[in-house]
PDB file of N, CA and C in Angstrom:
ATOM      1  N   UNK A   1      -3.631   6.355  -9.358  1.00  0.00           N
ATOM      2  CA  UNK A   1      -2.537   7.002  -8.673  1.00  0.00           C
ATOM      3  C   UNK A   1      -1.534   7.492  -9.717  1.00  0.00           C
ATOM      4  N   UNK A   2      -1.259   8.788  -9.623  1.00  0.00           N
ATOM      5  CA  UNK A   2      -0.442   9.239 -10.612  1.00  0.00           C
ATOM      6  C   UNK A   2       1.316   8.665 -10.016  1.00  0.00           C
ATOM      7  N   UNK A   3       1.909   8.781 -11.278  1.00  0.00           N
ATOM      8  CA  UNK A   3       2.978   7.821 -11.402  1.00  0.00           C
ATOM      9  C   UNK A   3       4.423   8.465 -10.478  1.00  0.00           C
ATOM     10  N   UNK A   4       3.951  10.000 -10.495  1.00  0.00           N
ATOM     11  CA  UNK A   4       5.325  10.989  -9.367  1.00  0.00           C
ATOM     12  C   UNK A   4       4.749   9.993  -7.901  1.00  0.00           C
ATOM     13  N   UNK A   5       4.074   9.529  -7.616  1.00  0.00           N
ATOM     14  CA  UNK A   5       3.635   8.843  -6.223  1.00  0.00           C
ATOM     15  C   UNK A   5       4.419   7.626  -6.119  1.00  0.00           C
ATOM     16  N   UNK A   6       4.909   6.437  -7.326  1.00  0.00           N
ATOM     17  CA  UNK A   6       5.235   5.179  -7.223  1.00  0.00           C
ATOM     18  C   UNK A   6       6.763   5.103  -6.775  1.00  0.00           C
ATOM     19  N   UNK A   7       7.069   4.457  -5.935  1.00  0.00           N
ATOM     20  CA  UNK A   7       7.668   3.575  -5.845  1.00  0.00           C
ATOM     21  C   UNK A   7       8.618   2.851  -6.786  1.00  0.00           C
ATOM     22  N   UNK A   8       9.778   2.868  -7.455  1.00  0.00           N
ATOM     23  CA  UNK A   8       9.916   1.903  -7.988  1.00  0.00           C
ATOM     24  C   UNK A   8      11.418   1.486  -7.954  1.00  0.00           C
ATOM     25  N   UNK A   9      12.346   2.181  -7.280  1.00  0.00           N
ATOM     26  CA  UNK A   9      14.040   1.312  -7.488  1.00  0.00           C
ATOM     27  C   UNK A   9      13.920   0.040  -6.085  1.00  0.00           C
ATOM     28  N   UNK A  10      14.615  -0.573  -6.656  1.00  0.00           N
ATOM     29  CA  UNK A  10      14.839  -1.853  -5.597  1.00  0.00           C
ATOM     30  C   UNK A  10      15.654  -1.231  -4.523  1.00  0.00           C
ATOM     31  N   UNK A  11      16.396  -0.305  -4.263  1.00  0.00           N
ATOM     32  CA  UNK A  11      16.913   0.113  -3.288  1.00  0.00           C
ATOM     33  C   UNK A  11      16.126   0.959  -2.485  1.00  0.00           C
ATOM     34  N   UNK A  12      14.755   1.196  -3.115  1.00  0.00           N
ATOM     35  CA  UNK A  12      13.943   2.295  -1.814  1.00  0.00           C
ATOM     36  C   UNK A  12      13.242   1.194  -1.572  1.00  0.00           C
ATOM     37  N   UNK A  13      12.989  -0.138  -2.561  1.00  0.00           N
ATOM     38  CA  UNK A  13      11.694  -1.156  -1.425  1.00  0.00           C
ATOM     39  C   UNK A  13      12.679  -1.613  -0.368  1.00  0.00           C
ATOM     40  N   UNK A  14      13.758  -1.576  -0.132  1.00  0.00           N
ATOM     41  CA  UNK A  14      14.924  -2.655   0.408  1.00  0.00           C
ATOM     42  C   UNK A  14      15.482  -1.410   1.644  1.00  0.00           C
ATOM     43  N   UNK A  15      14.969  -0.585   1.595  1.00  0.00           N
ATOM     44  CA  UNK A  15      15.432   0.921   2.551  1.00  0.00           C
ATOM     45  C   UNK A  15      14.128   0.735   3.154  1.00  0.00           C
ATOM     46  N   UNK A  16      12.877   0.401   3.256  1.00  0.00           N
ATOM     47  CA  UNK A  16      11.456   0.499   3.643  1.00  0.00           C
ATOM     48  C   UNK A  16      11.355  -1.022   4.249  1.00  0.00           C
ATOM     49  N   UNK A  17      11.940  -1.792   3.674  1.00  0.00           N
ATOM     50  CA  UNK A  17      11.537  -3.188   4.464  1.00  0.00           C
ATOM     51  C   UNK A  17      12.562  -3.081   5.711  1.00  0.00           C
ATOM     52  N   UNK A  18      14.257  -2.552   5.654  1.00  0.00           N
ATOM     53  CA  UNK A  18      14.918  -2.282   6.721  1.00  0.00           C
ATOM     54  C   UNK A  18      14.822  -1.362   7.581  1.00  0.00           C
ATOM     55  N   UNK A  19      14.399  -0.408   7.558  1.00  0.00           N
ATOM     56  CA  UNK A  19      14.253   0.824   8.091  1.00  0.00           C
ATOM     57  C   UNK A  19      13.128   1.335   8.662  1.00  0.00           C
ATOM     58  N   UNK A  20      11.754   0.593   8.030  1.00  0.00           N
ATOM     59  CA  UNK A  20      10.908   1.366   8.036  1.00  0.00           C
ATOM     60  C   UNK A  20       9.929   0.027   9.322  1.00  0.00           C
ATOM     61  N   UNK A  21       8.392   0.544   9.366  1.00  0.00           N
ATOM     62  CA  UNK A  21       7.699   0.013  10.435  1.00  0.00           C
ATOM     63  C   UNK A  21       6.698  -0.505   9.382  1.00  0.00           C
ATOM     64  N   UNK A  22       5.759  -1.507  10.737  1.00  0.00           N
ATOM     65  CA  UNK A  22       4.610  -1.803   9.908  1.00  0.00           C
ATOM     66  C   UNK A  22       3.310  -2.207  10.641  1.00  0.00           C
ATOM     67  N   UNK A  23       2.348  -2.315  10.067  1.00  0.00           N
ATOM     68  CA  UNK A  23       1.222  -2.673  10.166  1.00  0.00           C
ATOM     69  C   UNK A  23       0.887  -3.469   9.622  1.00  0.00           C
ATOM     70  N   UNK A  24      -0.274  -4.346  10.398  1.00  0.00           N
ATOM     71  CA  UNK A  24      -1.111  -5.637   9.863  1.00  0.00           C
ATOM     72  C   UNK A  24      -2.522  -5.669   9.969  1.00  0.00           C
ATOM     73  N   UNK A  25      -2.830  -6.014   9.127  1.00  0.00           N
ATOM     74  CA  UNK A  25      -4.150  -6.059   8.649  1.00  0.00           C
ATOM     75  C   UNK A  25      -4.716  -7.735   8.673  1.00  0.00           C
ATOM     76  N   UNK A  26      -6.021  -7.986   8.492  1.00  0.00           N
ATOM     77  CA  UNK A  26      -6.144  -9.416   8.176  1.00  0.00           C
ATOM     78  C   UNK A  26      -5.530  -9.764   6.625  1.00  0.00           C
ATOM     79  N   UNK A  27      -5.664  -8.704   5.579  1.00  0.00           N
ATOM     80  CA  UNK A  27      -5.423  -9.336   4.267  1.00  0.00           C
ATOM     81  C   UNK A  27      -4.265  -8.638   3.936  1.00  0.00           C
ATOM     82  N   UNK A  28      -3.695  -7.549   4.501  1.00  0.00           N
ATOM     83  CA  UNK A  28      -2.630  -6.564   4.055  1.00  0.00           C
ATOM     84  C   UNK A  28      -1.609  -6.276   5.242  1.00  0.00           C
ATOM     85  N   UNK A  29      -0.309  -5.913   4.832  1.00  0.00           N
ATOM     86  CA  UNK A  29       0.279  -5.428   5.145  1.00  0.00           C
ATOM     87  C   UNK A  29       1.381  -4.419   4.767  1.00  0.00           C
ATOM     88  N   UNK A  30       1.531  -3.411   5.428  1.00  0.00           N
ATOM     89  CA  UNK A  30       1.513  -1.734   5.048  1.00  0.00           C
ATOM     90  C   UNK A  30       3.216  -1.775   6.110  1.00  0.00           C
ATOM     91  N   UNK A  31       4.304  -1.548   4.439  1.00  0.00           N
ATOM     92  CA  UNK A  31       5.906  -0.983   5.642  1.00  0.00           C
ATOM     93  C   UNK A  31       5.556   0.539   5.449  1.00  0.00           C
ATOM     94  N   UNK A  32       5.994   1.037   6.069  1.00  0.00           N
ATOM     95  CA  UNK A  32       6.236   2.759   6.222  1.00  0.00           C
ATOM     96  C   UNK A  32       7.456   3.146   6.696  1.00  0.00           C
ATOM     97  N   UNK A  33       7.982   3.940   6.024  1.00  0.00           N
ATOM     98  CA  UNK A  33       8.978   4.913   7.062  1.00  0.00           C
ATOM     99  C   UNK A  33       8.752   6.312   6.552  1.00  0.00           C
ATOM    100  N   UNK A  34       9.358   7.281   7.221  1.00  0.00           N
ATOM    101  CA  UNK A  34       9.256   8.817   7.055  1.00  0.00           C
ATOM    102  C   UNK A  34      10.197   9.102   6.274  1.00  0.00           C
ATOM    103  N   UNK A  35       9.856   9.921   5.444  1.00  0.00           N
ATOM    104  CA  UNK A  35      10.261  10.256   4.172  1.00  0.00           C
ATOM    105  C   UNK A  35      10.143  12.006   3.966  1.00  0.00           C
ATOM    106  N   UNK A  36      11.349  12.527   3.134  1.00  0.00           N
ATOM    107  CA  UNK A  36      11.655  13.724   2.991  1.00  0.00           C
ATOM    108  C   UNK A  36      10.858  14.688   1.491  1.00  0.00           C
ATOM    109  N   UNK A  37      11.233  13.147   1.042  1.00  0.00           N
ATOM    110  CA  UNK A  37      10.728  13.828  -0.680  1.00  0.00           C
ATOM    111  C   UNK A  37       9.192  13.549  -0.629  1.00  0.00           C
ATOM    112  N   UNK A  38       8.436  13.313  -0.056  1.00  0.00           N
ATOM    113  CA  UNK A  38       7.267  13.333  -0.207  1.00  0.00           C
ATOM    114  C   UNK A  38       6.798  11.839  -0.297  1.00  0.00           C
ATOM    115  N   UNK A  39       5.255  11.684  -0.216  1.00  0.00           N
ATOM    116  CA  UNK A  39       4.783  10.713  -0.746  1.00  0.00           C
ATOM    117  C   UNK A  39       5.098   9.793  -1.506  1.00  0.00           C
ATOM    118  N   UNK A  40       5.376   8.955  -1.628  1.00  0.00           N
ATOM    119  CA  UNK A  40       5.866   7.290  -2.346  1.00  0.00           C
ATOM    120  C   UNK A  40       5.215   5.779  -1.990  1.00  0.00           C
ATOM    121  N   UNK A  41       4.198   5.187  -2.992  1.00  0.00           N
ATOM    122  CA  UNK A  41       3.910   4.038  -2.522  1.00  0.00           C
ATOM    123  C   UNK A  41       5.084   2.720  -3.592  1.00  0.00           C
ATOM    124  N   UNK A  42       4.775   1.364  -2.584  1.00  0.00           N
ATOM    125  CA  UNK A  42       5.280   0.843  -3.824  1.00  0.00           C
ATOM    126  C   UNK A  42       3.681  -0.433  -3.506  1.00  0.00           C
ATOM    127  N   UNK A  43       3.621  -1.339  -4.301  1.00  0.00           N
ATOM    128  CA  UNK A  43       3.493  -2.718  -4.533  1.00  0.00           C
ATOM    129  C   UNK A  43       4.131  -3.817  -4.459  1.00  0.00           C
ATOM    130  N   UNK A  44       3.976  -4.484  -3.694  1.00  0.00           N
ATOM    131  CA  UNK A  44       4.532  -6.134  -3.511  1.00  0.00           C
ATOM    132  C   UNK A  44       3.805  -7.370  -4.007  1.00  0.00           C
ATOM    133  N   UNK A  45       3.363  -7.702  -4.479  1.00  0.00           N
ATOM    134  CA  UNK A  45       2.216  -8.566  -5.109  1.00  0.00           C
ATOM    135  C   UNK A  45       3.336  -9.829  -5.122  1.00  0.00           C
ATOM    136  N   UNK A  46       2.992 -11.286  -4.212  1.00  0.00           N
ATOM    137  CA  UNK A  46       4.003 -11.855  -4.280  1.00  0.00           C
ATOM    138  C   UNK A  46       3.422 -13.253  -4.979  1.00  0.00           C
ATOM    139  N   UNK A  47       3.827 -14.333  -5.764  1.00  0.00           N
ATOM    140  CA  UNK A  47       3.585 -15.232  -7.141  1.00  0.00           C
ATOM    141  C   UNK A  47       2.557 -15.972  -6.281  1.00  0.00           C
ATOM    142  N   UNK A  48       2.641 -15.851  -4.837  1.00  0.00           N
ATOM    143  CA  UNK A  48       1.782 -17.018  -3.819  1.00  0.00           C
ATOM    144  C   UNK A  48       0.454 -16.660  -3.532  1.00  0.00           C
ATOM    145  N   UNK A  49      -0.119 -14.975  -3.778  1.00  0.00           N
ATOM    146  CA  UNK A  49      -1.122 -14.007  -4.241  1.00  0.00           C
ATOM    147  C   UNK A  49      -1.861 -15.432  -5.453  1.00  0.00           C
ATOM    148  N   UNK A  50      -1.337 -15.536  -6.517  1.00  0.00           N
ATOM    149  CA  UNK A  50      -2.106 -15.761  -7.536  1.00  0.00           C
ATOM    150  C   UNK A  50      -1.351 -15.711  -9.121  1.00  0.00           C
ATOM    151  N   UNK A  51      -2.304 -15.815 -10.232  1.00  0.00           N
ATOM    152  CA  UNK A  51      -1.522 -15.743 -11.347  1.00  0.00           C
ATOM    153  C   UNK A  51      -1.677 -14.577 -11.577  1.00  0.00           C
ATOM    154  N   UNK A  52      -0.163 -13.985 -12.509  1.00  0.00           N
ATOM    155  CA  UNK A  52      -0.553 -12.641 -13.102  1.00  0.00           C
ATOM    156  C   UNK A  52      -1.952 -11.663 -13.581  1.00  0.00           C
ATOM    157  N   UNK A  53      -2.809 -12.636 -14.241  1.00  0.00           N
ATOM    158  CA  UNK A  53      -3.811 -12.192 -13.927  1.00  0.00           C
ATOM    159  C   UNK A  53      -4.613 -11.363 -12.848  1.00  0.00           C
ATOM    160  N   UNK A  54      -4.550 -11.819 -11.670  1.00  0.00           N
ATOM    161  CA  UNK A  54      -5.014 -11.873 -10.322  1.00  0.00           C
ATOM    162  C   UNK A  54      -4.158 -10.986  -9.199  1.00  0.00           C
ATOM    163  N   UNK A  55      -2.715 -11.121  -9.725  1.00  0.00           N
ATOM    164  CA  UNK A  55      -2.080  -9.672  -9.072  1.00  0.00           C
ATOM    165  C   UNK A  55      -1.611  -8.572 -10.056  1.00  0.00           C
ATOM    166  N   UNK A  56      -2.382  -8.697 -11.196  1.00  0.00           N
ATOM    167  CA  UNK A  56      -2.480  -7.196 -11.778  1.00  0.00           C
ATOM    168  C   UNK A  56      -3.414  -6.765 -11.120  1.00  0.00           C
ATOM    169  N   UNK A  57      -4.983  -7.203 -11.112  1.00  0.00           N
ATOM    170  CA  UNK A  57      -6.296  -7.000 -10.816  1.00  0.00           C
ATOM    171  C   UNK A  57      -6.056  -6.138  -9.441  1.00  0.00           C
ATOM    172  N   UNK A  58      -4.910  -7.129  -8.219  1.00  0.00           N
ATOM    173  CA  UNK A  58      -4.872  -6.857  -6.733  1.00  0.00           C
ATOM    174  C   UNK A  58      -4.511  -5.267  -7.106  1.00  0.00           C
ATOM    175  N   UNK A  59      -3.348  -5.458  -8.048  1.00  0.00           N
ATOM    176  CA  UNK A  59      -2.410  -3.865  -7.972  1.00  0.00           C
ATOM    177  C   UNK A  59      -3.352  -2.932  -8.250  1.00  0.00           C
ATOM    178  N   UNK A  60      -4.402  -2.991  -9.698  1.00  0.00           N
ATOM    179  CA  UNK A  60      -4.853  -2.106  -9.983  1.00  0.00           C
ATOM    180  C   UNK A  60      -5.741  -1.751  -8.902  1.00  0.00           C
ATOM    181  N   UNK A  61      -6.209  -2.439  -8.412  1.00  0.00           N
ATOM    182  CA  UNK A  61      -7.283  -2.436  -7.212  1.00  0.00           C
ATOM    183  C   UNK A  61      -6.569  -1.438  -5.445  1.00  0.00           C
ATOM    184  N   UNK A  62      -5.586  -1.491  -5.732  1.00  0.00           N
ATOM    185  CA  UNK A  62      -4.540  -0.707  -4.412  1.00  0.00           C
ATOM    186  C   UNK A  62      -4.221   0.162  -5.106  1.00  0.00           C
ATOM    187  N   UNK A  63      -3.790   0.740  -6.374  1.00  0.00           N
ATOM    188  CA  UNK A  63      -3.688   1.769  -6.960  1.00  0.00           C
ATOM    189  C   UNK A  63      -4.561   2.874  -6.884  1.00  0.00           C
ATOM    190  N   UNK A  64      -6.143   2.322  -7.130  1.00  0.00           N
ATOM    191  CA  UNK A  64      -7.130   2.938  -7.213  1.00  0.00           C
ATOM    192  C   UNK A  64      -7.453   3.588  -5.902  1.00  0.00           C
ATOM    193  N   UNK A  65      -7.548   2.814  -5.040  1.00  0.00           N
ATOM    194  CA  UNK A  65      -7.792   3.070  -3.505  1.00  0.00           C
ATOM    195  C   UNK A  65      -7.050   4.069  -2.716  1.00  0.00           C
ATOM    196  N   UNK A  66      -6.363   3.779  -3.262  1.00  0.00           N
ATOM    197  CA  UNK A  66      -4.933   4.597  -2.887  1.00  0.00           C
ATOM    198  C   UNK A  66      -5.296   6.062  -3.397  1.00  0.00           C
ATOM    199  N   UNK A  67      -5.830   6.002  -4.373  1.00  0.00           N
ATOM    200  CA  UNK A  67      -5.571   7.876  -5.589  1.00  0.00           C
ATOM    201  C   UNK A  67      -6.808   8.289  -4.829  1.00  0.00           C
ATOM    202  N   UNK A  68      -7.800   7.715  -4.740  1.00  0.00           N
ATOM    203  CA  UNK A  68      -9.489   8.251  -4.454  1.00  0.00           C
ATOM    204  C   UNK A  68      -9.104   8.940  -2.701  1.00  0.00           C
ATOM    205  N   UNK A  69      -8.117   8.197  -1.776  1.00  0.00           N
ATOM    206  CA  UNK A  69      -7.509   8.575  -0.477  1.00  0.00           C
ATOM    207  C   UNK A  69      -6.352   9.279   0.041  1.00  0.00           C
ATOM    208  N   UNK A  70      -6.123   9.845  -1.146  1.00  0.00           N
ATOM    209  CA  UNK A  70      -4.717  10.863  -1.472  1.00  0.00           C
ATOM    210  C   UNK A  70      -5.187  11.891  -0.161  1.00  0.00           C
ATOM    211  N   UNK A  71      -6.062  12.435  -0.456  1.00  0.00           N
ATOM    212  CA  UNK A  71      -6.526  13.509   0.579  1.00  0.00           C
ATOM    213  C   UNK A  71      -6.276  13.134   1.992  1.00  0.00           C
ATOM    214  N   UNK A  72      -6.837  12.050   2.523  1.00  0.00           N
ATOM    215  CA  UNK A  72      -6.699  12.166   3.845  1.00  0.00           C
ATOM    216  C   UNK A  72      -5.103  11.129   4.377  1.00  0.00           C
ATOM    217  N   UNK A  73      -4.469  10.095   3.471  1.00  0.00           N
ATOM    218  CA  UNK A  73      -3.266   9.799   3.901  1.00  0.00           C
ATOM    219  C   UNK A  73      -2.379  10.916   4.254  1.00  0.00           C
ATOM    220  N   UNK A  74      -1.676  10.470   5.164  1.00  0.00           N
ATOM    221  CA  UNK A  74      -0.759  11.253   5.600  1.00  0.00           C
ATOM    222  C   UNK A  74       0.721  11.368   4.586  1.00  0.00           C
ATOM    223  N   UNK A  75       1.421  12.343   3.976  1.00  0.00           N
ATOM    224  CA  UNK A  75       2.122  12.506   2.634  1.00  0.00           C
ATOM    225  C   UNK A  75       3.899  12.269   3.339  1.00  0.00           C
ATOM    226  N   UNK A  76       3.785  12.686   4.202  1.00  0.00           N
ATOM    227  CA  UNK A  76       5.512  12.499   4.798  1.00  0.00           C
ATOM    228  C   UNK A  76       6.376  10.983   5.131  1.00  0.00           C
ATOM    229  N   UNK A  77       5.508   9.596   4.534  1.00  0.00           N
ATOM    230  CA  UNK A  77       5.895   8.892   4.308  1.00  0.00           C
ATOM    231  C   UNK A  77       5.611   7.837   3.350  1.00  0.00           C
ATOM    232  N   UNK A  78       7.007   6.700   3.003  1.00  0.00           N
ATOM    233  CA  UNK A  78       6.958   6.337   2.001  1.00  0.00           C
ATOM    234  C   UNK A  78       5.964   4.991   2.350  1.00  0.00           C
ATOM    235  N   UNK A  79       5.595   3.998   1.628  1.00  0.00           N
ATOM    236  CA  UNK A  79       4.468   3.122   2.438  1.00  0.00           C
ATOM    237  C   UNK A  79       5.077   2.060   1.022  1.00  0.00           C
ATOM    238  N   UNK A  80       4.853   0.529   1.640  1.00  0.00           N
ATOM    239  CA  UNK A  80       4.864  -0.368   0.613  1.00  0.00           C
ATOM    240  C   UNK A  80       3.815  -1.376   0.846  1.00  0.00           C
ATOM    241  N   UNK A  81       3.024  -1.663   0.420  1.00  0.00           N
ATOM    242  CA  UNK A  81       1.567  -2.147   0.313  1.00  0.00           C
ATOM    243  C   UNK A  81       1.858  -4.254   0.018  1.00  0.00           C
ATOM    244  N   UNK A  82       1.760  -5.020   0.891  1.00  0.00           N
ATOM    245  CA  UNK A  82       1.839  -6.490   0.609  1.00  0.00           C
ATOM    246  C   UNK A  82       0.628  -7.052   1.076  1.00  0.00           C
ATOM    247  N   UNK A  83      -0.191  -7.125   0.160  1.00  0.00           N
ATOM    248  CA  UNK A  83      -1.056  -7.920  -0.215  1.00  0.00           C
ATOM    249  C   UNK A  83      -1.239  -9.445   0.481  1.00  0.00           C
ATOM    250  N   UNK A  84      -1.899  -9.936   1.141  1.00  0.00           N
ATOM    251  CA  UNK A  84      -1.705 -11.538   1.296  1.00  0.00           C
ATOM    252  C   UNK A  84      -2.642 -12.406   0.443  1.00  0.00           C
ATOM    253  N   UNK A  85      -2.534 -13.499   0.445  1.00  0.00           N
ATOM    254  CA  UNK A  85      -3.113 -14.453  -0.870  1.00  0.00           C
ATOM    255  C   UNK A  85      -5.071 -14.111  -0.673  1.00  0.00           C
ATOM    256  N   UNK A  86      -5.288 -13.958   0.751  1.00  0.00           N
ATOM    257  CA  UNK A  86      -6.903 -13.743   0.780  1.00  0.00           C
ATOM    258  C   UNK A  86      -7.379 -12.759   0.114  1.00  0.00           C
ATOM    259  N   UNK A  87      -6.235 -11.606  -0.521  1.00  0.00           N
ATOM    260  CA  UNK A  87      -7.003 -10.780  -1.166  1.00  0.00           C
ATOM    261  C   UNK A  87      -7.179 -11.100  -2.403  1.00  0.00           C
ATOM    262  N   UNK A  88      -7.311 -12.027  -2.962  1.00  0.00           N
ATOM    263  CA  UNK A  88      -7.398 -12.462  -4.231  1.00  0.00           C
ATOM    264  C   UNK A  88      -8.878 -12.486  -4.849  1.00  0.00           C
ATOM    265  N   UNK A  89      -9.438 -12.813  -3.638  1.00  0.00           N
ATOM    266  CA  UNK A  89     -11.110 -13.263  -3.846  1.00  0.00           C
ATOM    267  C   UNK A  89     -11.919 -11.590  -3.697  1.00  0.00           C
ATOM    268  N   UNK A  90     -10.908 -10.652  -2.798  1.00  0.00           N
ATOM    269  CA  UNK A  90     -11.819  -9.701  -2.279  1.00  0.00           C
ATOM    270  C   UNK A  90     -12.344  -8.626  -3.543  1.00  0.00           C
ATOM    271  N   UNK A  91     -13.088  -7.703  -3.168  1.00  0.00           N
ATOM    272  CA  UNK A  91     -13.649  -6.963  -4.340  1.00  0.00           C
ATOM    273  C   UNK A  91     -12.913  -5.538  -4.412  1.00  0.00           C
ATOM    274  N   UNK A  92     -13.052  -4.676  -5.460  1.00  0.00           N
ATOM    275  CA  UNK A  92     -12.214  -3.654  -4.456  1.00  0.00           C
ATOM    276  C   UNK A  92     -12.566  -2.373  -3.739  1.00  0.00           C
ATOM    277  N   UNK A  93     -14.081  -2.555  -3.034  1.00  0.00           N
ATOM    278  CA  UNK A  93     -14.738  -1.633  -2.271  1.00  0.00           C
ATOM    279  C   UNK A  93     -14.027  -2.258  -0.690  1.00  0.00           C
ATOM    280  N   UNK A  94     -13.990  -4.208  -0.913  1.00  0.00           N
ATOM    281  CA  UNK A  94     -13.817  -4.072   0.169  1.00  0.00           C
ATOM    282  C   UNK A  94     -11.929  -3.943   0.836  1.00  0.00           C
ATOM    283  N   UNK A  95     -11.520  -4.122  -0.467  1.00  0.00           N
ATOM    284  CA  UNK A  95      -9.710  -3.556  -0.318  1.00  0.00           C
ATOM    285  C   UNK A  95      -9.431  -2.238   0.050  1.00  0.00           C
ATOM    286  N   UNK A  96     -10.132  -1.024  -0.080  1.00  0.00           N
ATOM    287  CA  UNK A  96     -10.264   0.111   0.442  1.00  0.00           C
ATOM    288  C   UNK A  96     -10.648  -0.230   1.384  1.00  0.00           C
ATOM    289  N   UNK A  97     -10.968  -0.623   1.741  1.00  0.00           N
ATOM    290  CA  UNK A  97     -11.822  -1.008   3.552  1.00  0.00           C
ATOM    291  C   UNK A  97     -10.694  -0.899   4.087  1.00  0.00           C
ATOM    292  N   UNK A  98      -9.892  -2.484   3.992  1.00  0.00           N
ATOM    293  CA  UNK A  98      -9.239  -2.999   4.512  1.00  0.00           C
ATOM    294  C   UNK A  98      -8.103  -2.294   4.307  1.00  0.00           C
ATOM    295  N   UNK A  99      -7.430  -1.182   3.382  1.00  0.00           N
ATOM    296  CA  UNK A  99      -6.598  -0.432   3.211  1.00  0.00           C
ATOM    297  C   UNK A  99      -6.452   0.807   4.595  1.00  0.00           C
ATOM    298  N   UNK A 100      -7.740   1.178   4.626  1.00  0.00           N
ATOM    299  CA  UNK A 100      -7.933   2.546   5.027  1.00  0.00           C
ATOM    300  C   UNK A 100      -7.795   2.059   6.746  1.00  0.00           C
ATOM    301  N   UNK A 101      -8.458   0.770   7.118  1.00  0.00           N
ATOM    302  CA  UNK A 101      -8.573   0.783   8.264  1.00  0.00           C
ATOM    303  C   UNK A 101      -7.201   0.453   8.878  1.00  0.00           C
ATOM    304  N   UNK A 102      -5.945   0.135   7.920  1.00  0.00           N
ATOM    305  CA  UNK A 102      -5.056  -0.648   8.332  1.00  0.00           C
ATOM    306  C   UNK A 102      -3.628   0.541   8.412  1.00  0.00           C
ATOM    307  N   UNK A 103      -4.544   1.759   7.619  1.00  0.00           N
ATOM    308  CA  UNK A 103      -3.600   2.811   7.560  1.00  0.00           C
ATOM    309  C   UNK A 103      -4.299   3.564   8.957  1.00  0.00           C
ATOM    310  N   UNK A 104      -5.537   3.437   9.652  1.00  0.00           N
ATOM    311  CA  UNK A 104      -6.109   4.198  10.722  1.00  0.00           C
ATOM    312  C   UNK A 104      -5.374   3.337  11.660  1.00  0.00           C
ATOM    313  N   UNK A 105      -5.269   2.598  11.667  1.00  0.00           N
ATOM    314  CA  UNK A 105      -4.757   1.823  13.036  1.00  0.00           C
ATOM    315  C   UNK A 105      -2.963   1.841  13.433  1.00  0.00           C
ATOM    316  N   UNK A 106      -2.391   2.439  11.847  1.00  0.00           N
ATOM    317  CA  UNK A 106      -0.916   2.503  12.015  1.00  0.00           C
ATOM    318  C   UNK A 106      -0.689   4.049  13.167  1.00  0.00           C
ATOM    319  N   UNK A 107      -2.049   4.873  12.348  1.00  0.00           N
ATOM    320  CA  UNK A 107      -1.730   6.347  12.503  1.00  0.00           C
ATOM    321  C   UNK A 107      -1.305   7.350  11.740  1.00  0.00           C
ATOM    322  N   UNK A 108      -1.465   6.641  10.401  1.00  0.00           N
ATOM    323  CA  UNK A 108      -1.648   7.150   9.057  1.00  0.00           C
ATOM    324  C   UNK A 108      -2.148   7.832   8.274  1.00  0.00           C
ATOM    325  N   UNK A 109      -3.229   8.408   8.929  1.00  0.00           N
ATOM    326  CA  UNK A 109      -4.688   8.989   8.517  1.00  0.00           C
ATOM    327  C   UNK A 109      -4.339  10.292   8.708  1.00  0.00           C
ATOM    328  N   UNK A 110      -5.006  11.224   8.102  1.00  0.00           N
ATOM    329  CA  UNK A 110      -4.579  13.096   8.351  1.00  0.00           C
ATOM    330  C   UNK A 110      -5.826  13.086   8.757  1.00  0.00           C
ATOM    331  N   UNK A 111      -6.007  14.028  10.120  1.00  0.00           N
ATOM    332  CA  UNK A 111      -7.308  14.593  10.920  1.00  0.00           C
ATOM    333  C   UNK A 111      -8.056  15.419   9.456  1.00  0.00           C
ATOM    334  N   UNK A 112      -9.377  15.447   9.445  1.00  0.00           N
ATOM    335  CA  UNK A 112      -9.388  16.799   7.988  1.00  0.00           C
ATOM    336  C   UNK A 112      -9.757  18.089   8.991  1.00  0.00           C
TER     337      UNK A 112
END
């Protein structure tokens, strides 16, 4: 995921956890709100995930998933991605799974 996409002042994760909606997944959970400037993800990877090790791996692994699905997410909002501790074990064919289906069920998805 190129880096104009991230997420990163503490005042837009803290505008997205108040403001914004969400979805649940079994291993993830996805805040969203609608957004002007375009596309923005962030990462939450929280110490109860695992050791640094293990939530770099998660991030790089939602990063990836994320860039390969640029196309069909929907771009007019900002999204913050929280991980729960089960994804620690998962692989990351099946974190795209669980990404994509959790963004289909919000209503997230662009028709192609």
């Amino acid at each position: 995921m190129q880096r104009k996409y991230r997420l990163k002042s503490n005042g837009a994760f803290r505008y997205v956890y108040k403001k914004g909606s969400f979805a649940r997944g079994k291993n993830l959970i996805i805040r969203y709100v609608k957004s002007t400037r375009g596309l923005k993800v962030g990462l939450s990877v929280s110490k109860h995930v695992g050791n640094s090790v293990t939530r770099n791996r998660i991030k790089r692994y939602l990063r990836e998933n994320f860039r390969l699905n640029l196309g069909i997410i929907n771009h007019g909002y900002t999204y913050v991605i929280i991980p729960k501790e089960s994804m620690a074990t998962m692989k990351c064919s099946e974190i795209g799974e669980e990404l994509i289906s959790v963004l289909d069920r919000a209503g997230l998805i662009v028709d192609k």
